[in-house]
PDB file of N, CA and C in Angstrom:
ATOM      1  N   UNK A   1     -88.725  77.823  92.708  1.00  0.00           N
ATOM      2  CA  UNK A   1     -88.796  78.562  91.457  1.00  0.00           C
ATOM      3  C   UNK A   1     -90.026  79.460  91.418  1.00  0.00           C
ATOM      4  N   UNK A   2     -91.173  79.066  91.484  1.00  0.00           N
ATOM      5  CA  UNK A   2     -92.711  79.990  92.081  1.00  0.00           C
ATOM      6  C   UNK A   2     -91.923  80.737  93.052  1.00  0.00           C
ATOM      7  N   UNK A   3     -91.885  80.768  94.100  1.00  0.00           N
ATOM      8  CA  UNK A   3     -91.421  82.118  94.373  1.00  0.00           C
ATOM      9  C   UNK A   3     -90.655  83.097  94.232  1.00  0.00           C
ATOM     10  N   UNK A   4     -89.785  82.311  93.562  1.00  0.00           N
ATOM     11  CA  UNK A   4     -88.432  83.650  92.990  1.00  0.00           C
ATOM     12  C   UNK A   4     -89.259  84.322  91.940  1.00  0.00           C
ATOM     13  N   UNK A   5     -90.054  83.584  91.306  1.00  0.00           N
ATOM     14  CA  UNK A   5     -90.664  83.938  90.091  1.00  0.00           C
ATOM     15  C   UNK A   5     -91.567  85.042  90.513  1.00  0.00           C
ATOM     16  N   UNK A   6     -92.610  84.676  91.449  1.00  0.00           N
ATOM     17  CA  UNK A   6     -93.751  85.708  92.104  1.00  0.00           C
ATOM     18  C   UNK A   6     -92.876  87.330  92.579  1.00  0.00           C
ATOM     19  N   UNK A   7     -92.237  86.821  93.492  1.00  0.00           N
ATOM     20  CA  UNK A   7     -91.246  87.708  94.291  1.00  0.00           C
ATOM     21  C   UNK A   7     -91.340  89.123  93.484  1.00  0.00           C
ATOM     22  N   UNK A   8     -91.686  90.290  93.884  1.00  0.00           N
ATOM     23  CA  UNK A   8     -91.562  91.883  93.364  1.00  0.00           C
ATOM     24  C   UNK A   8     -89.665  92.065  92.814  1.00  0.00           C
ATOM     25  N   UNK A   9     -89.533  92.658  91.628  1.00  0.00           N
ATOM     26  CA  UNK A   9     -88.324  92.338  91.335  1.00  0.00           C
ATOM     27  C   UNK A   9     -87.482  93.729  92.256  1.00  0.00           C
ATOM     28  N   UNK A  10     -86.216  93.401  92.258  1.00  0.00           N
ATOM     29  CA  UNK A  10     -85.736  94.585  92.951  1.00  0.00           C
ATOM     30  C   UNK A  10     -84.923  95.482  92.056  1.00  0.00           C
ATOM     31  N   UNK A  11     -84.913  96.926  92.173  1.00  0.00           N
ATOM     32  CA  UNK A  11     -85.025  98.009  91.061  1.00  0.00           C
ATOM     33  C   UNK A  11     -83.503  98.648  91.618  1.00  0.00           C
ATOM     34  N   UNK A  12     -82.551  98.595  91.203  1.00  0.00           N
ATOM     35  CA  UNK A  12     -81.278  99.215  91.804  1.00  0.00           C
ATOM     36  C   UNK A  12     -80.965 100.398  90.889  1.00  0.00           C
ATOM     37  N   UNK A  13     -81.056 101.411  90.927  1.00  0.00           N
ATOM     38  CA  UNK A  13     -80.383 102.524  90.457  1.00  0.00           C
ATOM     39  C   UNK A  13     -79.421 102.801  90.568  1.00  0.00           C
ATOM     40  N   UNK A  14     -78.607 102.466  89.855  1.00  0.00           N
ATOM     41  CA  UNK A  14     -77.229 103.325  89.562  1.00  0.00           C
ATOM     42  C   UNK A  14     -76.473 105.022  88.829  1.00  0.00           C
ATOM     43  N   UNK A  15     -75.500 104.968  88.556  1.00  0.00           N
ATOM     44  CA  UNK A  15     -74.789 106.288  88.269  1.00  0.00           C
ATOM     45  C   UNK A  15     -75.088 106.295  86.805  1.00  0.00           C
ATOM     46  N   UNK A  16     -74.982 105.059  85.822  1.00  0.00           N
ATOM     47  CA  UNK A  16     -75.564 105.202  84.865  1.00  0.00           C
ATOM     48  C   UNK A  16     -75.890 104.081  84.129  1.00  0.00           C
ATOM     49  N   UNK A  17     -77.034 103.726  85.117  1.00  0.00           N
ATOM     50  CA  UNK A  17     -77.908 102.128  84.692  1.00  0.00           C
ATOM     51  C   UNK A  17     -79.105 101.824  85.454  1.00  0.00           C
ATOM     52  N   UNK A  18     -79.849 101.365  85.209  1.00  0.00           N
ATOM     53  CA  UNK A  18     -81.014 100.615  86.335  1.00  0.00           C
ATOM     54  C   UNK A  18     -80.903  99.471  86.073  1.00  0.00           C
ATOM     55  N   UNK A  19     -80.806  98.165  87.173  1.00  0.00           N
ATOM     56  CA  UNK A  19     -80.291  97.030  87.310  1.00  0.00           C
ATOM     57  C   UNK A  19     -82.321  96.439  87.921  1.00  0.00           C
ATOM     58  N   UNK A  20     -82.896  95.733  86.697  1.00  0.00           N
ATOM     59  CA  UNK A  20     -84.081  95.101  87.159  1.00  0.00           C
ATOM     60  C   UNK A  20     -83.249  93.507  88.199  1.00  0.00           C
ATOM     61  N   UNK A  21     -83.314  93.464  88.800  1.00  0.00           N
ATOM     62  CA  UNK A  21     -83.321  91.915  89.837  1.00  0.00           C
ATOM     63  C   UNK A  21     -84.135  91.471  90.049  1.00  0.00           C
ATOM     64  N   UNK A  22     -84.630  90.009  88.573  1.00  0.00           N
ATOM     65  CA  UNK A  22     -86.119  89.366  89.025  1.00  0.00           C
ATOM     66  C   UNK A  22     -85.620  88.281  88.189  1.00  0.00           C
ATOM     67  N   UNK A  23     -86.676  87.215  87.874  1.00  0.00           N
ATOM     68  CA  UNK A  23     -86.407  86.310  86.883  1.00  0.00           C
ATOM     69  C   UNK A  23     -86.505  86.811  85.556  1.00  0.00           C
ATOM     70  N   UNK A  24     -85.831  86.837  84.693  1.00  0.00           N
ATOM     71  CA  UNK A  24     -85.786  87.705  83.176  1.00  0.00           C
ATOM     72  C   UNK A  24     -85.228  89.219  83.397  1.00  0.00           C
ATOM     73  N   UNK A  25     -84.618  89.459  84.432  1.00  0.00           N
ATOM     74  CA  UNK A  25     -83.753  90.584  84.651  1.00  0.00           C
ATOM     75  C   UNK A  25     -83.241  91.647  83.439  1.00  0.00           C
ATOM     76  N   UNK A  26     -83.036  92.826  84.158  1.00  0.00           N
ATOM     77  CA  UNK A  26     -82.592  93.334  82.437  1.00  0.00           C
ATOM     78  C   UNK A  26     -81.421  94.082  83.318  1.00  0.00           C
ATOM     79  N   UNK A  27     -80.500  94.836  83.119  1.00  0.00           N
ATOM     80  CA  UNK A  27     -79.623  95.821  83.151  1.00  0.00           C
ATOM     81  C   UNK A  27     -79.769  97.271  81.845  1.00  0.00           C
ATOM     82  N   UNK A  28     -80.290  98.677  81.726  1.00  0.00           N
ATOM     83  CA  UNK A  28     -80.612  99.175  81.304  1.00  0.00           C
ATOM     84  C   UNK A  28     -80.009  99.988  81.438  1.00  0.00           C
ATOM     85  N   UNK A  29     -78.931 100.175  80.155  1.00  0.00           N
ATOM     86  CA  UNK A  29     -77.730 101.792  80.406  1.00  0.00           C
ATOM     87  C   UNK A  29     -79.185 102.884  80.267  1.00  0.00           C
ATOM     88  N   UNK A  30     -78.567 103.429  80.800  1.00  0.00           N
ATOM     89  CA  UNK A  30     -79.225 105.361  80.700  1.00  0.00           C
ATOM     90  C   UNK A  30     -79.402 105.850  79.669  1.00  0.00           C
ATOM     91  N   UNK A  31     -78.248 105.655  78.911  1.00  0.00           N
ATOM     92  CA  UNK A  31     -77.565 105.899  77.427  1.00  0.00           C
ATOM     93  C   UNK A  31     -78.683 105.295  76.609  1.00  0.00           C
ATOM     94  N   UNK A  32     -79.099 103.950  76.714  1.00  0.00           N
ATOM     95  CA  UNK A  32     -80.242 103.477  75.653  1.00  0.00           C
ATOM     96  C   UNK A  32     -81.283 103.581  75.882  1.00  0.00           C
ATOM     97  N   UNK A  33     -82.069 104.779  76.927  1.00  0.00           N
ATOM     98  CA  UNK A  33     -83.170 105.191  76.953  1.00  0.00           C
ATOM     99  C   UNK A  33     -83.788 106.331  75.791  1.00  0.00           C
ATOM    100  N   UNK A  34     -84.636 106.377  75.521  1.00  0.00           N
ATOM    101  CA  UNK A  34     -85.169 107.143  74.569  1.00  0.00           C
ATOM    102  C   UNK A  34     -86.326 107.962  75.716  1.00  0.00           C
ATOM    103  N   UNK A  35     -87.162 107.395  76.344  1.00  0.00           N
ATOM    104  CA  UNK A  35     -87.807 108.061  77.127  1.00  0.00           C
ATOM    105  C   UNK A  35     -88.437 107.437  78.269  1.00  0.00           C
ATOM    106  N   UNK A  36     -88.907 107.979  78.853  1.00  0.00           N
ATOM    107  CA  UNK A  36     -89.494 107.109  80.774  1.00  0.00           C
ATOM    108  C   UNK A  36     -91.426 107.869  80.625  1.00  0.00           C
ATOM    109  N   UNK A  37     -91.851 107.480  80.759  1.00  0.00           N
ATOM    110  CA  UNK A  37     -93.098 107.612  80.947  1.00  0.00           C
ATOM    111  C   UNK A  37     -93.971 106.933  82.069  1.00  0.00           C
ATOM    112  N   UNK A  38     -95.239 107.654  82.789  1.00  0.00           N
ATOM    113  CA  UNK A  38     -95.752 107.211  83.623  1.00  0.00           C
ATOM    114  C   UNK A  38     -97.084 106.707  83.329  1.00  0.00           C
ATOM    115  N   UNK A  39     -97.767 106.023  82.774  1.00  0.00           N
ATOM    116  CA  UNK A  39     -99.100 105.732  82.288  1.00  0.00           C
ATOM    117  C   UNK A  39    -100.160 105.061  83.083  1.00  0.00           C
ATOM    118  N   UNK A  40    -101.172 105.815  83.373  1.00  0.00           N
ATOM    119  CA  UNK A  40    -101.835 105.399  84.355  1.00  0.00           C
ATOM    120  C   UNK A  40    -103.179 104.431  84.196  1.00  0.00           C
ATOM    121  N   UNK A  41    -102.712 103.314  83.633  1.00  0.00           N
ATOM    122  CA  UNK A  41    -103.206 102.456  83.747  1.00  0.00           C
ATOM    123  C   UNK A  41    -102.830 101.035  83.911  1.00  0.00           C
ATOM    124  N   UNK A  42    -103.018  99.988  84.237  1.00  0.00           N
ATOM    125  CA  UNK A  42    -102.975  98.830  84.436  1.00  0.00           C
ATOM    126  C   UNK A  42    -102.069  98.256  83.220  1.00  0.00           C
ATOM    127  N   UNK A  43    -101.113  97.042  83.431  1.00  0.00           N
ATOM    128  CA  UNK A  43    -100.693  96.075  82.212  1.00  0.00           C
ATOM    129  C   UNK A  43    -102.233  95.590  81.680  1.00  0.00           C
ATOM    130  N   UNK A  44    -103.179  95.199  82.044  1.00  0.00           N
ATOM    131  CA  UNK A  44    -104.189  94.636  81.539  1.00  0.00           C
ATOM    132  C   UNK A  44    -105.093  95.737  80.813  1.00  0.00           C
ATOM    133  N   UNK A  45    -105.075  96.848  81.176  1.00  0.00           N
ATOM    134  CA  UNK A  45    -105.918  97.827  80.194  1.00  0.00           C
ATOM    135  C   UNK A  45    -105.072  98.068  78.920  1.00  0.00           C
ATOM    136  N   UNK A  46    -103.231  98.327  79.135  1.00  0.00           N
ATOM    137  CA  UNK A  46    -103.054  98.537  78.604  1.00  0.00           C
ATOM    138  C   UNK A  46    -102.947  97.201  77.387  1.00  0.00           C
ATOM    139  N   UNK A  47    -102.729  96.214  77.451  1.00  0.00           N
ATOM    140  CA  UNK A  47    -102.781  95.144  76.673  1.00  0.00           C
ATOM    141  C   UNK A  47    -101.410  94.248  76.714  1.00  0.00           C
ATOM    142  N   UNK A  48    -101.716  93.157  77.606  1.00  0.00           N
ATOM    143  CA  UNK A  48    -100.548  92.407  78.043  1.00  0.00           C
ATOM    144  C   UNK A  48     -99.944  91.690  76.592  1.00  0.00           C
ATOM    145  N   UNK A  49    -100.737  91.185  75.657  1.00  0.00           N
ATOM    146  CA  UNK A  49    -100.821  90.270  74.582  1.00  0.00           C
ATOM    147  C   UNK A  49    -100.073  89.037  75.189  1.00  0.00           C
ATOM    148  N   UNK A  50     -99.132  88.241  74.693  1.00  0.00           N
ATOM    149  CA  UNK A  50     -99.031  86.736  74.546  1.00  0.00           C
ATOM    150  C   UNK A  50     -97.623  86.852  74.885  1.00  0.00           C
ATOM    151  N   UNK A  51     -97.388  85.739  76.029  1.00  0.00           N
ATOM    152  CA  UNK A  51     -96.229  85.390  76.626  1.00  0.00           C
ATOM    153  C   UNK A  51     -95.247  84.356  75.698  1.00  0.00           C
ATOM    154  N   UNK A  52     -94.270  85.158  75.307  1.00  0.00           N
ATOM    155  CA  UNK A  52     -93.199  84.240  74.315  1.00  0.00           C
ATOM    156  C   UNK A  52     -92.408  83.644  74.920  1.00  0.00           C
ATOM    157  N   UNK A  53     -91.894  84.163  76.173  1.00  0.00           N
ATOM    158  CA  UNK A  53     -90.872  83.658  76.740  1.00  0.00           C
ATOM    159  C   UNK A  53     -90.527  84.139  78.488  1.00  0.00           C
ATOM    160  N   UNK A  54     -91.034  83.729  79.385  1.00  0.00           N
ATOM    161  CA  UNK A  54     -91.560  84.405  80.317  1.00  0.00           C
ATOM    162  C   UNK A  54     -92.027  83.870  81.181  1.00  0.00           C
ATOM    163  N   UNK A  55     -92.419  84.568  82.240  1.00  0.00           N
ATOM    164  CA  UNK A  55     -93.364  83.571  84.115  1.00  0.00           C
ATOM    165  C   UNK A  55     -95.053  84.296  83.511  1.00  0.00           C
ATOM    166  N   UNK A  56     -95.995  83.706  83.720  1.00  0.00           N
ATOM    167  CA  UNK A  56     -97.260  84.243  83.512  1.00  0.00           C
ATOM    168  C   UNK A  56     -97.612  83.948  84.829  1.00  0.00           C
ATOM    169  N   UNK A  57     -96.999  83.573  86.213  1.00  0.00           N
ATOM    170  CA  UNK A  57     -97.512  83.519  87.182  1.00  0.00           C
ATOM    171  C   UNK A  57     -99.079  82.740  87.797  1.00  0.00           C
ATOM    172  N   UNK A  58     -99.417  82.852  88.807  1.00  0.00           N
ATOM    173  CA  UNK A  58    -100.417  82.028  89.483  1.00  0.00           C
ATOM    174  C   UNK A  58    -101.698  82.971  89.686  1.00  0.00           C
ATOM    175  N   UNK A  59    -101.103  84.491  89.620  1.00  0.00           N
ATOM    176  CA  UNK A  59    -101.871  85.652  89.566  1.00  0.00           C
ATOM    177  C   UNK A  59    -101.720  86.681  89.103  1.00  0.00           C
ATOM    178  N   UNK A  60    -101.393  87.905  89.148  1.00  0.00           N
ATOM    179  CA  UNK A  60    -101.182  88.656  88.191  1.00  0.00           C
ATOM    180  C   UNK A  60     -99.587  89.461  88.095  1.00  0.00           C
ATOM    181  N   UNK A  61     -98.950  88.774  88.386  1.00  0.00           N
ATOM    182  CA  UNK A  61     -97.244  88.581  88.290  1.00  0.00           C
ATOM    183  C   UNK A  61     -96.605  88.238  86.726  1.00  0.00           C
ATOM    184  N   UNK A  62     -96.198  89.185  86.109  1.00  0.00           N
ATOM    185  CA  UNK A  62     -95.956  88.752  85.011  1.00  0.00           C
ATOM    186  C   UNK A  62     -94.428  89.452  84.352  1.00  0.00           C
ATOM    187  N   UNK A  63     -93.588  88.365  84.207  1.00  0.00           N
ATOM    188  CA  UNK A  63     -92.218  88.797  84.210  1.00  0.00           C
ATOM    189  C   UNK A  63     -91.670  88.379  82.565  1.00  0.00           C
ATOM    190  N   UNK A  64     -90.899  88.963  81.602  1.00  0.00           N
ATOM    191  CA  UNK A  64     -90.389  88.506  81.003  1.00  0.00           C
ATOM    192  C   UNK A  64     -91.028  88.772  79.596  1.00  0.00           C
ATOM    193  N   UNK A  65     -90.403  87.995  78.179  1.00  0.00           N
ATOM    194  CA  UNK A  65     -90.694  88.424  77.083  1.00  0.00           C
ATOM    195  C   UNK A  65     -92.329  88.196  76.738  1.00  0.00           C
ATOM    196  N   UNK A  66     -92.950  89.197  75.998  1.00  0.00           N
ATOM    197  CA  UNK A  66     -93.810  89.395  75.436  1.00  0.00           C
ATOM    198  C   UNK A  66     -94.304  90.135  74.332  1.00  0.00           C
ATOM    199  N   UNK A  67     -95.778  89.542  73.236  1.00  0.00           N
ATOM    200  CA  UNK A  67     -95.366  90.297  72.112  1.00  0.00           C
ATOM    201  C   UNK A  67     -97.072  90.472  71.959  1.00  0.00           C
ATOM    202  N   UNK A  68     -97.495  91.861  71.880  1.00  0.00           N
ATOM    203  CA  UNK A  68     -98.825  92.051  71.370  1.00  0.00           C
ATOM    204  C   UNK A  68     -99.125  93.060  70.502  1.00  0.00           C
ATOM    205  N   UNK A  69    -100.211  92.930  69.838  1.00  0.00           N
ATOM    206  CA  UNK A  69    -100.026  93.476  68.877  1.00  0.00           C
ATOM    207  C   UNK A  69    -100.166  95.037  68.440  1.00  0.00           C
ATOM    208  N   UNK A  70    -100.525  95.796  69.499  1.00  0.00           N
ATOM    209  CA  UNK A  70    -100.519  96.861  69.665  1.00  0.00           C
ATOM    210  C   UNK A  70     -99.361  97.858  69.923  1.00  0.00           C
ATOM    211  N   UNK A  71     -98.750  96.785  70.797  1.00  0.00           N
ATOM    212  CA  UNK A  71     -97.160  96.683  71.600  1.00  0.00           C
ATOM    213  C   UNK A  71     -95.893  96.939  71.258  1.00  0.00           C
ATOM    214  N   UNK A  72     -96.052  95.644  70.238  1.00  0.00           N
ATOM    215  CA  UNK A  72     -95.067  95.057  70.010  1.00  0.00           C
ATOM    216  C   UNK A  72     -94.863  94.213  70.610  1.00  0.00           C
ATOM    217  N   UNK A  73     -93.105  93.504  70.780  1.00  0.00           N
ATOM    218  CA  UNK A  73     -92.427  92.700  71.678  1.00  0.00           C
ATOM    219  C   UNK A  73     -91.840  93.676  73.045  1.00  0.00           C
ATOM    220  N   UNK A  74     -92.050  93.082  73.806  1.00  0.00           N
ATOM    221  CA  UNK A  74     -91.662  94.114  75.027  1.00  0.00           C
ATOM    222  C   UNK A  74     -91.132  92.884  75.845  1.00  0.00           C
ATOM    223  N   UNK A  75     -90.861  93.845  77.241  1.00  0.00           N
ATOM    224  CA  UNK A  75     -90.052  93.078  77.925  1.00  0.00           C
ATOM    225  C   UNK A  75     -91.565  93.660  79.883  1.00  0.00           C
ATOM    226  N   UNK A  76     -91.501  92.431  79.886  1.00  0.00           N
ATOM    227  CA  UNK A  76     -92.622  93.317  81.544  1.00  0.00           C
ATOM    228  C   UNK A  76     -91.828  92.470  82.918  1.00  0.00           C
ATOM    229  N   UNK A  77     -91.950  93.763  83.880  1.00  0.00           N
ATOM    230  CA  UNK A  77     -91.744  93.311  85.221  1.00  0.00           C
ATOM    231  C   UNK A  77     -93.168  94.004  86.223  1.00  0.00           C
ATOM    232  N   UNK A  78     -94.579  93.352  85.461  1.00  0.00           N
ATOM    233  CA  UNK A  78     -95.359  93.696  86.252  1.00  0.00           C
ATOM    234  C   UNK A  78     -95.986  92.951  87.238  1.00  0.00           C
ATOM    235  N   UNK A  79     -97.302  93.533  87.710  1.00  0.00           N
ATOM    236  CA  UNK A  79     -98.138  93.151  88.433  1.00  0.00           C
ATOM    237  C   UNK A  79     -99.331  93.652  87.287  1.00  0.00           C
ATOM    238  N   UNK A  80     -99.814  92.666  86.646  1.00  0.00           N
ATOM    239  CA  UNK A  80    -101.165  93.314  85.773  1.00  0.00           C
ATOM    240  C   UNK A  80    -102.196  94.059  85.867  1.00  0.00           C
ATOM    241  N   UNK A  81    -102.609  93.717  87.070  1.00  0.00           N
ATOM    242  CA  UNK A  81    -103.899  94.790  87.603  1.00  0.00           C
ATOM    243  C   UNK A  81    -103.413  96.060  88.562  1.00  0.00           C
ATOM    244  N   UNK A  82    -102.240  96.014  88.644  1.00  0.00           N
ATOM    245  CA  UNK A  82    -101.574  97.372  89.139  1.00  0.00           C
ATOM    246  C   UNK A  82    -101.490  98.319  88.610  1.00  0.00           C
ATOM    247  N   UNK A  83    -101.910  99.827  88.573  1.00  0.00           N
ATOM    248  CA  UNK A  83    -101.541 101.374  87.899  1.00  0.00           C
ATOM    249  C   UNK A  83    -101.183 101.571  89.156  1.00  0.00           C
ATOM    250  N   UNK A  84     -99.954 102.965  88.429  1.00  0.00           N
ATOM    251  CA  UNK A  84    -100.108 103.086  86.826  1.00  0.00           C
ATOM    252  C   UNK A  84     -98.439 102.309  86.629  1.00  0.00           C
ATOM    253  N   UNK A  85     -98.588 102.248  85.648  1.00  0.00           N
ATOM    254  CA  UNK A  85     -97.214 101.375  84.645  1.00  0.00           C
ATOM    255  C   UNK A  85     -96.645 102.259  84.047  1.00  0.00           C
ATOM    256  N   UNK A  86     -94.621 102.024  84.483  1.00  0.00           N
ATOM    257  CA  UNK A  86     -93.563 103.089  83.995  1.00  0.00           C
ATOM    258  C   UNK A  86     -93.301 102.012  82.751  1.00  0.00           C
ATOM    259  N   UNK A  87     -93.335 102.735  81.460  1.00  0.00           N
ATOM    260  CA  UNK A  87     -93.082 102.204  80.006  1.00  0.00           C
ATOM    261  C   UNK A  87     -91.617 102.972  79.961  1.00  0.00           C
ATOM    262  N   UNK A  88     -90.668 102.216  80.084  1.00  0.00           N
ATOM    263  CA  UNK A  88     -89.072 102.526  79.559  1.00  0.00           C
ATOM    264  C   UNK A  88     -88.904 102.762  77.891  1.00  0.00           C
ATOM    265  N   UNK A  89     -88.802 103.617  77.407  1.00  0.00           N
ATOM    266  CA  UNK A  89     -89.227 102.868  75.693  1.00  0.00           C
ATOM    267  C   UNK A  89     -87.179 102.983  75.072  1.00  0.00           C
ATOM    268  N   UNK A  90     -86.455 102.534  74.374  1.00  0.00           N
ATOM    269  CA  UNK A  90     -85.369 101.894  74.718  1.00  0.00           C
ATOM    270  C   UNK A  90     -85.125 102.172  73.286  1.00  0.00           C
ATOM    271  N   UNK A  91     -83.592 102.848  72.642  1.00  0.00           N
ATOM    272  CA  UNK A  91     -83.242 102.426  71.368  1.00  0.00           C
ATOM    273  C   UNK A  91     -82.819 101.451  70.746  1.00  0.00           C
ATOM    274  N   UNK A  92     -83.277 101.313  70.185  1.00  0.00           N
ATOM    275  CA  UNK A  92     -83.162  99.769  69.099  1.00  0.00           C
ATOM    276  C   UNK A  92     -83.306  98.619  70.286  1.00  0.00           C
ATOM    277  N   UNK A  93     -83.726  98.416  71.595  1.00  0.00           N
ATOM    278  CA  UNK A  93     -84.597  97.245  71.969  1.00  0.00           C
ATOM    279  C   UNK A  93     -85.685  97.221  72.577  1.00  0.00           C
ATOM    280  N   UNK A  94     -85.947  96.246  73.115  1.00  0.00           N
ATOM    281  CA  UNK A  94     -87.705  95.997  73.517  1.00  0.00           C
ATOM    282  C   UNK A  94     -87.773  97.457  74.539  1.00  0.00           C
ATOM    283  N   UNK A  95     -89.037  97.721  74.855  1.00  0.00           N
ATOM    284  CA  UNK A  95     -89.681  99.046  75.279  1.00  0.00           C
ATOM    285  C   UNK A  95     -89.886  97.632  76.842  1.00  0.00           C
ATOM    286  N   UNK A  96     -89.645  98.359  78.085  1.00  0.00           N
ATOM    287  CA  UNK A  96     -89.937  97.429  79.055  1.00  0.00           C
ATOM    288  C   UNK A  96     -90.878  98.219  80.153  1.00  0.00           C
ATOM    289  N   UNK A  97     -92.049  97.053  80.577  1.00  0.00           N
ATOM    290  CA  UNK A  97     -92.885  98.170  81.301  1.00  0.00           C
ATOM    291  C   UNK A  97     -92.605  97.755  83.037  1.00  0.00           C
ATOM    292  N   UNK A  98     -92.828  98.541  83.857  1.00  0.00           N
ATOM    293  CA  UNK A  98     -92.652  97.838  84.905  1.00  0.00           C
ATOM    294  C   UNK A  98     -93.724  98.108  85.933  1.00  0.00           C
ATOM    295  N   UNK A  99     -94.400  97.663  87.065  1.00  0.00           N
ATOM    296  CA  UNK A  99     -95.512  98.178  87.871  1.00  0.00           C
ATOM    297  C   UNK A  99     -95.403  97.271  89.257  1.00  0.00           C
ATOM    298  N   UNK A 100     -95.004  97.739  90.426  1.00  0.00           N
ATOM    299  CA  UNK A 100     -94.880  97.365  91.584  1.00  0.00           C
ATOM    300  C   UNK A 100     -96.250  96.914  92.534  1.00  0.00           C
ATOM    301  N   UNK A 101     -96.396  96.480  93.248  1.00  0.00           N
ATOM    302  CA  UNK A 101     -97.267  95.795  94.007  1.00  0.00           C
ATOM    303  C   UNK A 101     -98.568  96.922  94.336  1.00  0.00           C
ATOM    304  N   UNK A 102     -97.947  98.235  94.333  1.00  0.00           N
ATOM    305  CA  UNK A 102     -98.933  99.293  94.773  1.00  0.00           C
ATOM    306  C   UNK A 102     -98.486 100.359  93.931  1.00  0.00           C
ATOM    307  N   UNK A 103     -99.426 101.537  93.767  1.00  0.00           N
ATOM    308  CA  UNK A 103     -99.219 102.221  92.810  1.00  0.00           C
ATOM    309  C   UNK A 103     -98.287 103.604  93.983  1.00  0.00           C
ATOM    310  N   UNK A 104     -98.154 103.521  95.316  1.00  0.00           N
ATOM    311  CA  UNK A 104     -96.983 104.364  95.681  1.00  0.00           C
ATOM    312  C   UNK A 104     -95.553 103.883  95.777  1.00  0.00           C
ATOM    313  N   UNK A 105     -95.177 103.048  95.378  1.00  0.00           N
ATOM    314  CA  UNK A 105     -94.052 102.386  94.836  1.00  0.00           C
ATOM    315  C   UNK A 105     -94.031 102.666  93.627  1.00  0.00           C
ATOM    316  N   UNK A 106     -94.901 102.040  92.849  1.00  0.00           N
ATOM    317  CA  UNK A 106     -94.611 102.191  91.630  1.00  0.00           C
ATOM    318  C   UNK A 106     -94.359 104.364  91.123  1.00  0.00           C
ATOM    319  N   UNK A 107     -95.573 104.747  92.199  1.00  0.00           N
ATOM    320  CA  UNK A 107     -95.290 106.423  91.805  1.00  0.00           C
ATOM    321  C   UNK A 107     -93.317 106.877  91.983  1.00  0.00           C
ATOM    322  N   UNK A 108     -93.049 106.451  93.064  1.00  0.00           N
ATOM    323  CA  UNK A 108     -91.678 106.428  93.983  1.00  0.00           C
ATOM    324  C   UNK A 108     -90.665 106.172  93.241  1.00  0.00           C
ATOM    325  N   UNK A 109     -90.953 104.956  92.342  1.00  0.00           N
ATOM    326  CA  UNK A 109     -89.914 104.834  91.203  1.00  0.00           C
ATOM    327  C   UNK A 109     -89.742 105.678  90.070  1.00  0.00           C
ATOM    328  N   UNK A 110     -90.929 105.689  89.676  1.00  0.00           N
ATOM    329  CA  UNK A 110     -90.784 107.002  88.432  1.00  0.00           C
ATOM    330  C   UNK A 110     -90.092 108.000  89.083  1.00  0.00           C
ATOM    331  N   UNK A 111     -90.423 108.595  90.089  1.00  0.00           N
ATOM    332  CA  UNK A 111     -89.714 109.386  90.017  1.00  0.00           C
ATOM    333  C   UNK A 111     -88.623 110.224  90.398  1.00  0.00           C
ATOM    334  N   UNK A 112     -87.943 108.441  91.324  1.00  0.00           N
ATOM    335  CA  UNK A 112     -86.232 108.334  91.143  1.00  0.00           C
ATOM    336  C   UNK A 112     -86.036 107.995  89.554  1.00  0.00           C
ATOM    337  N   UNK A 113     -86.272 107.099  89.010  1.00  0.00           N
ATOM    338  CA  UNK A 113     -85.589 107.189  87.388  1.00  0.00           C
ATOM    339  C   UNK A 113     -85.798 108.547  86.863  1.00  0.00           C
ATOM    340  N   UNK A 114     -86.599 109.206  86.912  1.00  0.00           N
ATOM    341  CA  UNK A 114     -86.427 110.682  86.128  1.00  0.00           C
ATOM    342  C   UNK A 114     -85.420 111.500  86.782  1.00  0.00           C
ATOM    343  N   UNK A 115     -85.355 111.199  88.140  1.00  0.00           N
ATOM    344  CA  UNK A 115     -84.230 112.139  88.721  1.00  0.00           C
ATOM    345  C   UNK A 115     -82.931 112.207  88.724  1.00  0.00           C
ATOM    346  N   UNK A 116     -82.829 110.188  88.160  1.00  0.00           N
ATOM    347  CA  UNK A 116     -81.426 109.815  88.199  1.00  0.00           C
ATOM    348  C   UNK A 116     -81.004 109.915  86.501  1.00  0.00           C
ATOM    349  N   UNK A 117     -82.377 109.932  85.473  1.00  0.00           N
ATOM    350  CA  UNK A 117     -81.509 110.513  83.762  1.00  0.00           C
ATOM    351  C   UNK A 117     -81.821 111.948  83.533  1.00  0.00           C
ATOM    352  N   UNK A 118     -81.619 112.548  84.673  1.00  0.00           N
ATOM    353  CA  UNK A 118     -81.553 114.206  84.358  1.00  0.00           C
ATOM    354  C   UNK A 118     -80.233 114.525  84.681  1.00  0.00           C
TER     355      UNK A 118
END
């Protein structure tokens, strides 16, 4: 379970969805995006707040529901001390952030998801 949990989640792009594959997984139509953003800073600068429901990991692996107060309730598939962090922000549900092991992955993704909701 620790390692499925640790494990970098895997990001599948589809025709009209992104499929997160991790523990607390999401499936994300296209359709319920509101916007994709690239923010270059860390889950921890930006403010992780308090794990409701979720892996808080052994290090800075952090998957699943969360609610702070700046935030809100969100949904994270990060690495905390990783920039910069893609913020999905989502109609009518949680805004989900995501940040890969290195920040040229994480660059790589942004910007297949922008290429694939244009």
């Amino acid at each position: 379970m620790i390692y499925y949990s640790e494990k970098q989640p895997s990001i599948i792009i589809l025709d009209d969805s992104l499929q997160i594959k991790a523990i607390y997984g999401e499936n994300i139509e296209f359709a319920e995006i509101a916007g994709i953003s690239l923010i270059d800073k860390s889950m921890s600068d930006i403010g992780i707040g308090t794990r409701t429901n979720g892996y808080g990991g052994f290090g800075e692996t952090l998957k699943g529901n969360f609610k702070s107060g700046n935030l809100g309730e969100t949904l994270l598939f990060v690495e905390s001390r990783t920039s910069p962090t893609i913020k999905i922000e989502r109609i009518d549900k949680k805004d989900v952030y995501l940040s890969l092991s290195n920040s040229e992955s994480t660059d790589l993704l942004y910007q297949e998801l922008i290429a694939a909701i244009q």
